[in-house]
Protein backbone atom coordinates (compact mmCIF):
# COMPACT_ATOMS: atom_id res chain seq x y z
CA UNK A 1 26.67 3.86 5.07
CA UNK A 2 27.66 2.80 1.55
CA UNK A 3 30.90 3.57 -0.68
CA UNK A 4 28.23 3.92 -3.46
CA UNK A 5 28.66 7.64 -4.32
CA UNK A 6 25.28 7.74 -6.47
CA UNK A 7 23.62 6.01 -3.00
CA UNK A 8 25.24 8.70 -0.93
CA UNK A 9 24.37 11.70 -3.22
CA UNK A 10 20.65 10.06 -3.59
CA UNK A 11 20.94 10.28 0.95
CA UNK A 12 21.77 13.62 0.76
CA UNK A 13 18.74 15.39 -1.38
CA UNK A 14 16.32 14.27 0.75
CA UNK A 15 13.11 16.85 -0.25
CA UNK A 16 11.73 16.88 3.29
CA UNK A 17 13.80 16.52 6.02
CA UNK A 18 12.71 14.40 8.75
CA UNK A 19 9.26 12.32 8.44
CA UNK A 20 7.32 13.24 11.36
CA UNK A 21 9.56 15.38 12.77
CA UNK A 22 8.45 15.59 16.34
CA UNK A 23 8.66 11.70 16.87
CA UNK A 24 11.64 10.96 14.60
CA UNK A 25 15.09 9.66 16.38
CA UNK A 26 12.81 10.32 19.88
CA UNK A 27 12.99 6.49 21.58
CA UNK A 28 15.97 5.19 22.69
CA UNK A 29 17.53 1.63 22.06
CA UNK A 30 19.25 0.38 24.42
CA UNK A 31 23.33 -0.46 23.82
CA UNK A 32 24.55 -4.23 23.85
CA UNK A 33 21.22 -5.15 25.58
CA UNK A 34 20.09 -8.79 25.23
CA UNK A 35 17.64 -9.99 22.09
CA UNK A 36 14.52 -9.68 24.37
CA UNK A 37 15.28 -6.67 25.32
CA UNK A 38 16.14 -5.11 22.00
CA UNK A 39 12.40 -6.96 20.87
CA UNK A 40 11.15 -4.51 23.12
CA UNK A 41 12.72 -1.42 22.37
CA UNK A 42 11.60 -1.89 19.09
CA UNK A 43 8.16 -3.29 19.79
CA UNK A 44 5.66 -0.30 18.66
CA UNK A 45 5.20 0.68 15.62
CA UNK A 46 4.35 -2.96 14.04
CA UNK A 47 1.28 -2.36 16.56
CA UNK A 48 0.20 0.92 14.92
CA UNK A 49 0.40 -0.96 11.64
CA UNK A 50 -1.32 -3.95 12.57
CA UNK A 51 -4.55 -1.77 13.30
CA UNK A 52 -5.14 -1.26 9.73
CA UNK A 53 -5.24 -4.77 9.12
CA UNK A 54 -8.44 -5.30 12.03
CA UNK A 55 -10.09 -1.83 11.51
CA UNK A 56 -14.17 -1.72 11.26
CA UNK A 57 -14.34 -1.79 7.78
CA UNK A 58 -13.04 -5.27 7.70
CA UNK A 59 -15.37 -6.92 10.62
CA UNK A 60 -18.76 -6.97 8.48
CA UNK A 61 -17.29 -8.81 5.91
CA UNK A 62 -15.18 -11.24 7.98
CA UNK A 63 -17.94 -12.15 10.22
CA UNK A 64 -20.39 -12.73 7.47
CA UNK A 65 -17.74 -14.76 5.41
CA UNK A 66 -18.00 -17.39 8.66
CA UNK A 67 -21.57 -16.86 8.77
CA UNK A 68 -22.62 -17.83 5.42
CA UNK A 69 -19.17 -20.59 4.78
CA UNK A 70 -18.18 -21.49 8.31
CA UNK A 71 -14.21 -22.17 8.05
CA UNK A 72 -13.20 -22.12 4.20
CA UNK A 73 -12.52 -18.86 3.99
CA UNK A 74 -9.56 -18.74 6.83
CA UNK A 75 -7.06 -20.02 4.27
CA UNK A 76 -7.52 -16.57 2.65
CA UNK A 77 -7.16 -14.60 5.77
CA UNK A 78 -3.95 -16.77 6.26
CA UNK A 79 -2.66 -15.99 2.59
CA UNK A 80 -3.65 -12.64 3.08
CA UNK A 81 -1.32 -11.85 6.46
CA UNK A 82 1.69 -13.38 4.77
CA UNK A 83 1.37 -11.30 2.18
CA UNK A 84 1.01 -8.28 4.53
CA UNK A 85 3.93 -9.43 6.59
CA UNK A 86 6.13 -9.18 3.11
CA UNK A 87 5.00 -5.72 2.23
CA UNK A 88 5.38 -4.14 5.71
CA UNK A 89 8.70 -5.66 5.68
CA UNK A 90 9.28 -3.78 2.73
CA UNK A 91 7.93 -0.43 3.90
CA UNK A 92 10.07 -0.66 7.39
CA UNK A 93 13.16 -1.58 5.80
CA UNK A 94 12.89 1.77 3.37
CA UNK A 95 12.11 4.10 5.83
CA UNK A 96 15.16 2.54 8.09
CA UNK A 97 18.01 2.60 5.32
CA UNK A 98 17.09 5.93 3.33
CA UNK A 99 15.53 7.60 6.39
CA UNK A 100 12.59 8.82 3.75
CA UNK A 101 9.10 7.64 4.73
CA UNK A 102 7.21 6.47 1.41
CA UNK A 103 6.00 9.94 0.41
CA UNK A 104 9.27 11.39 0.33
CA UNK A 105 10.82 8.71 -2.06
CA UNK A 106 7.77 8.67 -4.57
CA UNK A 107 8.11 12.64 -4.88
CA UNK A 108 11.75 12.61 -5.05
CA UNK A 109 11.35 10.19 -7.94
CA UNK A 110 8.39 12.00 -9.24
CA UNK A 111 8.22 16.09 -9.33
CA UNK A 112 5.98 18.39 -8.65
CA UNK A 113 2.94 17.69 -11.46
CA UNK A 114 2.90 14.05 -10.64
CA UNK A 115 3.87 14.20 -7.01
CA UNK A 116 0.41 16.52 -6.44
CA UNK A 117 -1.70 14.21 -8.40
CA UNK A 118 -0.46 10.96 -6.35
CA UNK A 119 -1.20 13.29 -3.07
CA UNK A 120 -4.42 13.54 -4.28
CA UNK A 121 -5.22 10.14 -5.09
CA UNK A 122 -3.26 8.98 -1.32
CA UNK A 123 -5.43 11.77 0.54
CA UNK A 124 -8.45 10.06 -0.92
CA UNK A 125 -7.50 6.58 0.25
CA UNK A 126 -6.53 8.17 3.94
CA UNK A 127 -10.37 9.49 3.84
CA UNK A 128 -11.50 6.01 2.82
CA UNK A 129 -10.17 4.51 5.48
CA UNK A 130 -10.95 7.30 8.27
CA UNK A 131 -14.28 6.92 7.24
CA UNK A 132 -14.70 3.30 8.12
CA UNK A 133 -13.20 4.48 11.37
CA UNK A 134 -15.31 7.42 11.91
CA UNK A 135 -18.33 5.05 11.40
CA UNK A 136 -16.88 2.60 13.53
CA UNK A 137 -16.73 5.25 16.12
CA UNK A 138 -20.23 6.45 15.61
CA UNK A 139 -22.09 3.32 15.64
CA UNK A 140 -20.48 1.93 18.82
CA UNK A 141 -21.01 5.13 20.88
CA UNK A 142 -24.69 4.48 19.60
CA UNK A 143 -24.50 0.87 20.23
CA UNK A 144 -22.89 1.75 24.06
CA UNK A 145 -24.76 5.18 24.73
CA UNK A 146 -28.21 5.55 22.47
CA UNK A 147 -25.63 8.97 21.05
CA UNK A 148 -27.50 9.96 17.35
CA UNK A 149 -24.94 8.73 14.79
CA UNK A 150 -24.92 12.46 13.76
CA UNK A 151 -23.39 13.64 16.78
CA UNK A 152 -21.42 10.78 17.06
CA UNK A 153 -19.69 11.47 14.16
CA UNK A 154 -19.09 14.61 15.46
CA UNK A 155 -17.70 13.63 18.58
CA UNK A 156 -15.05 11.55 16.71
CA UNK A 157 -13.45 14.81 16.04
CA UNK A 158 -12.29 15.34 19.51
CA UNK A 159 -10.36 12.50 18.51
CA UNK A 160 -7.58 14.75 17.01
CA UNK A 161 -7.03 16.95 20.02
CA UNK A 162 -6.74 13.51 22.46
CA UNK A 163 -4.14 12.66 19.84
CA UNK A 164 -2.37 15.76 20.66
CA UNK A 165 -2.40 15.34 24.40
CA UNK A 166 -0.89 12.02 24.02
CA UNK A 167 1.66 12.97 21.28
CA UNK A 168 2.87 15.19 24.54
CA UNK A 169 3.41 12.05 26.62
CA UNK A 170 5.93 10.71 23.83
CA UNK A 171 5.67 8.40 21.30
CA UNK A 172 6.08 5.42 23.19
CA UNK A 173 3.24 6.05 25.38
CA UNK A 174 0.89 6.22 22.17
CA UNK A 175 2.47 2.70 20.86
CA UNK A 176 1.31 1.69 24.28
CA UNK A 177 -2.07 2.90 24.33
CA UNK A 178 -2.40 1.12 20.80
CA UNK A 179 -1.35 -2.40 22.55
CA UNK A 180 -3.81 -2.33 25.14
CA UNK A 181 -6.54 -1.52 22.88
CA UNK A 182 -5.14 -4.52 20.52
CA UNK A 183 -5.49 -6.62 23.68
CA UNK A 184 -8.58 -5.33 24.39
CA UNK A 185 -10.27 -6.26 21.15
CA UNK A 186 -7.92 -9.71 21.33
CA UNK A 187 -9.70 -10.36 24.81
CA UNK A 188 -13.04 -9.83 23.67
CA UNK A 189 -13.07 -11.73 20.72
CA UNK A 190 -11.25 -14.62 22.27
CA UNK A 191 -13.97 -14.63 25.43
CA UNK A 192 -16.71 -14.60 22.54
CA UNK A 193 -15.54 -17.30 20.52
CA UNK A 194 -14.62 -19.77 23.51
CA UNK A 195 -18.49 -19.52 24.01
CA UNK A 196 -19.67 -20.51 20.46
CA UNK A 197 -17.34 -23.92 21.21
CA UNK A 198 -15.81 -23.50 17.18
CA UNK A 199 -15.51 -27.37 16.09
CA UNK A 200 -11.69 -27.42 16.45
CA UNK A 201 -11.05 -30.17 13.56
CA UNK A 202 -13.44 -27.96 11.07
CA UNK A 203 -11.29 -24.52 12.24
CA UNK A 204 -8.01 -26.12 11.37
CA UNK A 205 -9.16 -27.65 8.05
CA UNK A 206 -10.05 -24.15 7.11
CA UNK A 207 -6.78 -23.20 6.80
CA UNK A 208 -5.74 -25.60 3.96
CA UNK A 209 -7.23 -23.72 0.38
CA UNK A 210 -10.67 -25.63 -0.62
CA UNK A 211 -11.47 -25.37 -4.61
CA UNK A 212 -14.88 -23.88 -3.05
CA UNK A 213 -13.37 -20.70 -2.52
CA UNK A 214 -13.00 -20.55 -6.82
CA UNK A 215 -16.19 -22.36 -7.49
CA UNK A 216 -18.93 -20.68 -5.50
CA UNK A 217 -19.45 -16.77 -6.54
CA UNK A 218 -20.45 -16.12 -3.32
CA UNK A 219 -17.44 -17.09 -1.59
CA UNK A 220 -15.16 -16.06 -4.14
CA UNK A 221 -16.75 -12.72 -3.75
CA UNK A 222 -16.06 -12.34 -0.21
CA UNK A 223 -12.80 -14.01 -0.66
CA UNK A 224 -11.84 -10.63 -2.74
CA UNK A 225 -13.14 -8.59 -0.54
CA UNK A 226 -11.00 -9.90 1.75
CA UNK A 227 -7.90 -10.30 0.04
CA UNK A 228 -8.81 -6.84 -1.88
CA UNK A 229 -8.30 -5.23 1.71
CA UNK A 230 -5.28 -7.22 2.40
CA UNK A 231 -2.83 -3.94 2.28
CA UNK A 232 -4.14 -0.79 3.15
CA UNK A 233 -2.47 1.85 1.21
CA UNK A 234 -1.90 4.06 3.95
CA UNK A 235 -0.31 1.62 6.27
CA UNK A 236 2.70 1.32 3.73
CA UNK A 237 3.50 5.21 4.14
CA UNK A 238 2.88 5.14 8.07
CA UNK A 239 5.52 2.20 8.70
CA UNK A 240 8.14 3.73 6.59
CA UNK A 241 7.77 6.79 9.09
CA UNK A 242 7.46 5.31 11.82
CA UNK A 243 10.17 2.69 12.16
CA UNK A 244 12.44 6.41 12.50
CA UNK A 245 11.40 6.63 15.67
CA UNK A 246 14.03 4.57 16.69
CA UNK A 247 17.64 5.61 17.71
CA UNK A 248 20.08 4.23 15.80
CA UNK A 249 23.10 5.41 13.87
CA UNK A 250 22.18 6.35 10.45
CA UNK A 251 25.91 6.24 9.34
CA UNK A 252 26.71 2.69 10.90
CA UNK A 253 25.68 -0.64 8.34
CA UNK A 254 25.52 -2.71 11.51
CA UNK A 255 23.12 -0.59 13.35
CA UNK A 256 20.68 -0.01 10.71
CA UNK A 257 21.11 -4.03 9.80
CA UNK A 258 20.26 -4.40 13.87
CA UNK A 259 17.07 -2.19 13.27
CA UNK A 260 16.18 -3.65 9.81
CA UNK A 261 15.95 -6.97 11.62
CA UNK A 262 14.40 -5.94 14.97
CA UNK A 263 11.26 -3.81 13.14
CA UNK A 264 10.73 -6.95 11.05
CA UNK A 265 10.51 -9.11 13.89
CA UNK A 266 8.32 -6.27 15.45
CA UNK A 267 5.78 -6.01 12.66
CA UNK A 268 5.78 -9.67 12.09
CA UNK A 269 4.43 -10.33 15.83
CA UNK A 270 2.30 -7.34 15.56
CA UNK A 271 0.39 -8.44 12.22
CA UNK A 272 0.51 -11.99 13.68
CA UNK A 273 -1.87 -10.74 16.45
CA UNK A 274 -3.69 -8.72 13.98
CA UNK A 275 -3.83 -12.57 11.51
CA UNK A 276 -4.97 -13.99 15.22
CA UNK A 277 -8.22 -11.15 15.27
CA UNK A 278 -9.27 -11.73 11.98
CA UNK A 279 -9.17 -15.50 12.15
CA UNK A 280 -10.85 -14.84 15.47
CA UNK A 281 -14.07 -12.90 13.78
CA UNK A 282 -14.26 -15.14 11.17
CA UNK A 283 -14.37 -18.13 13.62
CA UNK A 284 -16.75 -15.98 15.88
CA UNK A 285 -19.04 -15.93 12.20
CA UNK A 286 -18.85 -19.84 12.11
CA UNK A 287 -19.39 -20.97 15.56
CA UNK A 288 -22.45 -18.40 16.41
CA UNK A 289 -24.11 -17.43 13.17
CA UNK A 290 -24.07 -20.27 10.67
CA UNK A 291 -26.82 -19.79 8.42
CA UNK A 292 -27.60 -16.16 9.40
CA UNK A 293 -25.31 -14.31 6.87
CA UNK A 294 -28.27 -12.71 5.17
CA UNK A 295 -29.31 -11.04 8.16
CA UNK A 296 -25.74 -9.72 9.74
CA UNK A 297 -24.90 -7.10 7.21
CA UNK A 298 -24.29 -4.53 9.85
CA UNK A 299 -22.06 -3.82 12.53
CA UNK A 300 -25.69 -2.84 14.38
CA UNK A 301 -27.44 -6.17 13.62
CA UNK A 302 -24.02 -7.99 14.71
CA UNK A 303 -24.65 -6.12 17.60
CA UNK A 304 -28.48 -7.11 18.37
CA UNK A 305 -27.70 -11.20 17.13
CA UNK A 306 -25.51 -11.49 20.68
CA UNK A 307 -28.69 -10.69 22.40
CA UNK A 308 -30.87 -12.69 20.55
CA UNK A 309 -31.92 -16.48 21.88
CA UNK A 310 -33.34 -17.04 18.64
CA UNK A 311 -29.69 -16.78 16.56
CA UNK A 312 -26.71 -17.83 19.08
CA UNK A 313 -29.34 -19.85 21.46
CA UNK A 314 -28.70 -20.36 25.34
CA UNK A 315 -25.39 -18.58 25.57
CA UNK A 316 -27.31 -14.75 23.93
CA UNK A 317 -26.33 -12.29 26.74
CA UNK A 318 -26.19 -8.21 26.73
CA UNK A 319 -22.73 -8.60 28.36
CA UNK A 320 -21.46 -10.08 24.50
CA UNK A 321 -22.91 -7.50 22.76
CA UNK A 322 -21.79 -4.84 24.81
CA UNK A 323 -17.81 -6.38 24.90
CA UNK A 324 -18.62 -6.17 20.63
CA UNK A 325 -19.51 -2.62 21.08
CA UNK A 326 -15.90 -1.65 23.15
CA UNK A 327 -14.17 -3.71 21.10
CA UNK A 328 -15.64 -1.67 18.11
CA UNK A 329 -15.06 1.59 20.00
CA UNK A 330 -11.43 0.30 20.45
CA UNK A 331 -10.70 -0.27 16.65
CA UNK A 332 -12.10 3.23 15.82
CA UNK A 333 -9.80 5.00 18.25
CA UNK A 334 -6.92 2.80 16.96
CA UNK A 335 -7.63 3.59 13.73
CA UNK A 336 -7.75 7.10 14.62
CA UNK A 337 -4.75 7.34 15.84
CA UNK A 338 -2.57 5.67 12.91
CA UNK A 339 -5.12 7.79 10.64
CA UNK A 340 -4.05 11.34 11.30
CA UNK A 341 -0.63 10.21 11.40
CA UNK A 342 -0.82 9.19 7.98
CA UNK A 343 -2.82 12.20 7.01
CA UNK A 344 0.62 14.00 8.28
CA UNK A 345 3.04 12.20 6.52
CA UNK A 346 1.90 12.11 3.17
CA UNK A 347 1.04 15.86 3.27
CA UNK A 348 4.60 16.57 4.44
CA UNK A 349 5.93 14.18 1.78
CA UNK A 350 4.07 14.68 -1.02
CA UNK A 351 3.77 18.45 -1.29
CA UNK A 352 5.77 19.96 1.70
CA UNK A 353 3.00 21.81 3.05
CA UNK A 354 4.00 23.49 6.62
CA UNK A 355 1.20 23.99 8.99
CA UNK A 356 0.74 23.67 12.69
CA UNK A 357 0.37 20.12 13.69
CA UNK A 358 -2.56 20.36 15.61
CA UNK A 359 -3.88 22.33 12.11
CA UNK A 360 -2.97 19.83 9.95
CA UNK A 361 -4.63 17.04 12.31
CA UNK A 362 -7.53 18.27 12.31
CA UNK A 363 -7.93 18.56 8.34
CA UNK A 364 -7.40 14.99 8.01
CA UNK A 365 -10.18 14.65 10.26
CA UNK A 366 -12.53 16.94 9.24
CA UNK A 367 -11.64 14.85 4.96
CA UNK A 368 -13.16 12.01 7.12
CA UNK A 369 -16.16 13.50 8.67
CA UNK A 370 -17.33 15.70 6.19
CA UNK A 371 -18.60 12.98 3.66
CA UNK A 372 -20.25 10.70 6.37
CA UNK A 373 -22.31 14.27 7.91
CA UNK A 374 -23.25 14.92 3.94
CA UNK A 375 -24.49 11.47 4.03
CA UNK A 376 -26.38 11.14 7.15
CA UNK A 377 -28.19 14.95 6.32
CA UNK A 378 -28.90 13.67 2.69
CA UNK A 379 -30.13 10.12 3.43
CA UNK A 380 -30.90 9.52 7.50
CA UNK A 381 -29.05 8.70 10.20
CA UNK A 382 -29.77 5.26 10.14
CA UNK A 383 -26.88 2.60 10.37
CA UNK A 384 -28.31 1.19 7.28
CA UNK A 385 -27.34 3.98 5.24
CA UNK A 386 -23.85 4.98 7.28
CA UNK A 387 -22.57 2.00 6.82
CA UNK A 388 -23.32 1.25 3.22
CA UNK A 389 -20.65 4.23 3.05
CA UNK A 390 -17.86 1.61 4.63
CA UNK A 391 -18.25 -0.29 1.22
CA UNK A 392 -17.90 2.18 -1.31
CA UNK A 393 -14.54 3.35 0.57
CA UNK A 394 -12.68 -0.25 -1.00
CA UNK A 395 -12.91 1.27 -4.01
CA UNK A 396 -10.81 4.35 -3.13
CA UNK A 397 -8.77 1.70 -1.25
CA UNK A 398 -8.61 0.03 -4.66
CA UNK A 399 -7.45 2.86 -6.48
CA UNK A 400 -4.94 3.95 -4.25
CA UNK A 401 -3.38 0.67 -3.81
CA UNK A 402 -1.02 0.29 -7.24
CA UNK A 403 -0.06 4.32 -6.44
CA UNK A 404 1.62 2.44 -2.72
CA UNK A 405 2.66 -1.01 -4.04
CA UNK A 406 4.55 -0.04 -7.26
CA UNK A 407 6.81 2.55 -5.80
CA UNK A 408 7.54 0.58 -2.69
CA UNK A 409 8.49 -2.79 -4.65
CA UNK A 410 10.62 -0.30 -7.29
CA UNK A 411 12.07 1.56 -4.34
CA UNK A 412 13.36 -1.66 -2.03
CA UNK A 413 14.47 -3.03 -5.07
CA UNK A 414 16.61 -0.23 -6.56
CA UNK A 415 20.67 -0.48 -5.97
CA UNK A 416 20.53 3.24 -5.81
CA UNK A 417 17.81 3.58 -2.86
CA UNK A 418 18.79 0.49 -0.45
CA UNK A 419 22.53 0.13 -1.82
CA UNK A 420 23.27 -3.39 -0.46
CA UNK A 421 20.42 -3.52 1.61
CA UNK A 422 17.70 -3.76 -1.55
CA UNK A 423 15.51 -6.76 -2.16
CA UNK A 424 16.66 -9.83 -2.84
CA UNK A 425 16.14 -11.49 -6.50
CA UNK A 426 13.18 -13.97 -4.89
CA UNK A 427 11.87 -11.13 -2.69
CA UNK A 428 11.61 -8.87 -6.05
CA UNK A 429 9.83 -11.33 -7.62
CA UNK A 430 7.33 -12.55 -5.21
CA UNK A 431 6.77 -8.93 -4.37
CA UNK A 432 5.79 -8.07 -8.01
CA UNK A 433 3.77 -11.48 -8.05
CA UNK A 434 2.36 -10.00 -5.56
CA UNK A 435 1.63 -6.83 -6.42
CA UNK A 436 0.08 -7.40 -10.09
CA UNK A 437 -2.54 -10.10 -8.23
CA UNK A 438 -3.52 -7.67 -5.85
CA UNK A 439 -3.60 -4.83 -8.41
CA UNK A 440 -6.47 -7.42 -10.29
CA UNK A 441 -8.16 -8.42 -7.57
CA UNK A 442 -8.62 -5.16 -6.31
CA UNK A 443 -9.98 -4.24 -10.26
CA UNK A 444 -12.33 -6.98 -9.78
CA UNK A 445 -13.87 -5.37 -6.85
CA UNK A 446 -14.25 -2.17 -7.73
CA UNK A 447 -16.32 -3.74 -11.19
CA UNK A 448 -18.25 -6.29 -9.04
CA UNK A 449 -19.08 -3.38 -6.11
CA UNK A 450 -20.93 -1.26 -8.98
């Protein structure tokens, strides 16, 4: 791949052997196909990734940022995607040209000591995030089905073993499944926000930065959490595994330059889509609940304002709320999905540990579960209290996000890890820009949530 012999002795101590074994090198490409069909060989993972970036965690605060500002804050959801779009970039193009996922670089760079410590600090920021989907989970089958969020929680468990069913199907039937969920919760969205008739010239003129965003404390603080939720930790380790799904020669420069380029055009529609959702609850915030923010602070009482005459007037039907609740059910078994996944890779890649998948599946389930069971036992079962949960998993989100950035932006920059493939000197930069904001953002929420 490169004449570089300190690039070609780096290739050749890889720690782990192949991330996500069982998937990796498993979906063919198709030889001197046309572009389109190339986009679609490729087309997948960018969809598994693009579910972190619309999971349940996020909805709350998008939908109240239109509720309480209308439009202003869609300039930071814009700002926000591009910046995603960079670092997923990032994360594809290292798993494609060192075939190590983002586990397996930072402990190959790291040791033993350190490498545990970062596994630690990773597994806790996994768990943050399944916990937001486990809730997601819960409430909607509550929302759909009057199920007790207590067993609902428990029922998201089964989650793992459907996961294992499907992982027998193939990859590419999972990357599938993912899509039509996407489109599901694209559909529903789009049907619900076509009803609140958004003011078209006010939407648009959202998307150029106001000085409001600064100058109000309110905004600004939902502008954080926002952007402080921008890149999920976990989604930087997933794509760098992922993208190895793909057959290509891992010896030929051209063919891992062909899949360099097709997973960025891949993950670039996919978080486009995902830009699409987000813009698409905010808008749903603007056009339905103006004024109400105080009183939406819960996927639940999003839930009940659909059906309510009194907040979205003539157009209030039990059809909306019920489309919220399967879209919600539909980002929680996304989310699920991408979640153990994760779980896998960075136990693989951080500290080797060999166990039967369906084993180790279930562990990063169970991580998730645990806490929100302790907390419904300890405080009720009421969505009040499981959902307060969703916010306090930022901060591990917050922590965990320097321990993902850093070594990624060092990594695709290095001579020795990409060879001639590594960052360019304006990519470097902006990603470091990038990284240090974010890094200080996310500081600021963790200080402003306690």
């Amino acid at each position: 791949m490169s004449n570089n012999k300190e690039h070609q002795h780096f290739l050749t101590e890889k720690l782990n052997g192949l991330s996500l074994p069982e998937i990796n090198n498993s979906v063919s490409i198709p030889k001197n196909a046309s572009f389109f069909k190339k986009v679609l060989a490729y087309s997948g993972p960018g969809a598994l990734v693009a579910v972190g970036y619309m999971d349940p965690g996020n909805w709350v605060t998008s939908i109240a940022g239109g509720a309480q500002y209308g439009y202003l804050l869609l300039s930071v959801i814009l700002v926000s995607s591009l910046i995603a779009m960079l670092l997923q970039y990032m994360s594809a193009k290292l798993g494609i040209v060192t075939g190590l996922d983002l586990a397996q670089a930072t402990r190959m760079k790291t040791g033993r000591k350190l490498g545990f410590i970062l596994w630690i600090i990773t597994e806790l920021a996994i768990m943050a995030t399944d916990i937001a989907e486990v809730i997601g989970s819960a409430v909607a089958l509550n929302l759909l089905f009057g199920i007790p969020l207590l067993l609902g929680v428990i029922i998201t468990v089964l989650d793992v073993f459907i996961l294992l069913m499907l992982t027998r199907l193939g990859f590419r039937k999972i990357e599938a499944i993912v899509m039509t969920l996407i489109l599901t919760i694209l559909g529903v969205f789009l049907y619900e926000v076509i009803l609140g008739q958004p003011n078209m010239n006010d939407l648009m003129h959202g998307f150029v930065p106001q000085k409001q965003v600064f100058t109000d404390k309110g905004a600004l603080f939902l502008a954080l959490g926002i952007v402080g939720a921008t890149v999920m930790p976990h989604n930087l380790y997933l794509h760098s595994s992922i993208v190895q799904s793909r057959k290509y020669d891992r010896d030929n420069k051209e063919e891992i330059k062909e899949a360099v380029k097709f997973a960025g055009i891949d993950s670039n529609l996919q978080l486009l889509v995902a830009f699409v959702i987000n813009c698409l609850l905010l808008v749903l915030g603007a056009s339905m609940f103006f004024g109400q923010g105080d009183n939406l602070t819960t996927l639940g009482s999003l839930y009940r304002a659909l059906n309510d005459n009194q907040i979205v007037g003539a157009i209030a039907s039990p059809v909306l709320s019920v489309l919220f609740a399967v879209a919600l059910l539909a980002s929680g078994q996304n989310s699920t999905i991408t979640g153990t996944l994760t779980g896998q890779i960075i136990m693989e890649g951080f500290i080797k540990m060999q166990m039967p998948v369906w084993a180790r599946r279930l562990i990063t389930r169970l991580l998730a579960v645990i806490p929100v069971i302790i907390c419904i036992i300890m405080f009720g079962g009421t969505e009040e209290v499981v959902e307060k949960l969703l916010i306090y998993t930022q901060v591990f989100l917050s922590v965990a996000l320097p321990v993902s950035m850093i070594p990624l932006t060092l990594f695709t920059s290095s001579k020795e890890f990409m060879g001639e493939f590594k960052n360019s000197l304006w990519m470097t930069s902006l990603a470091w820009f990038v990284t240090i904001a974010l890094t200080i953002l996310n500081i600021n929420l963790i200080m402003t949530t306690f």
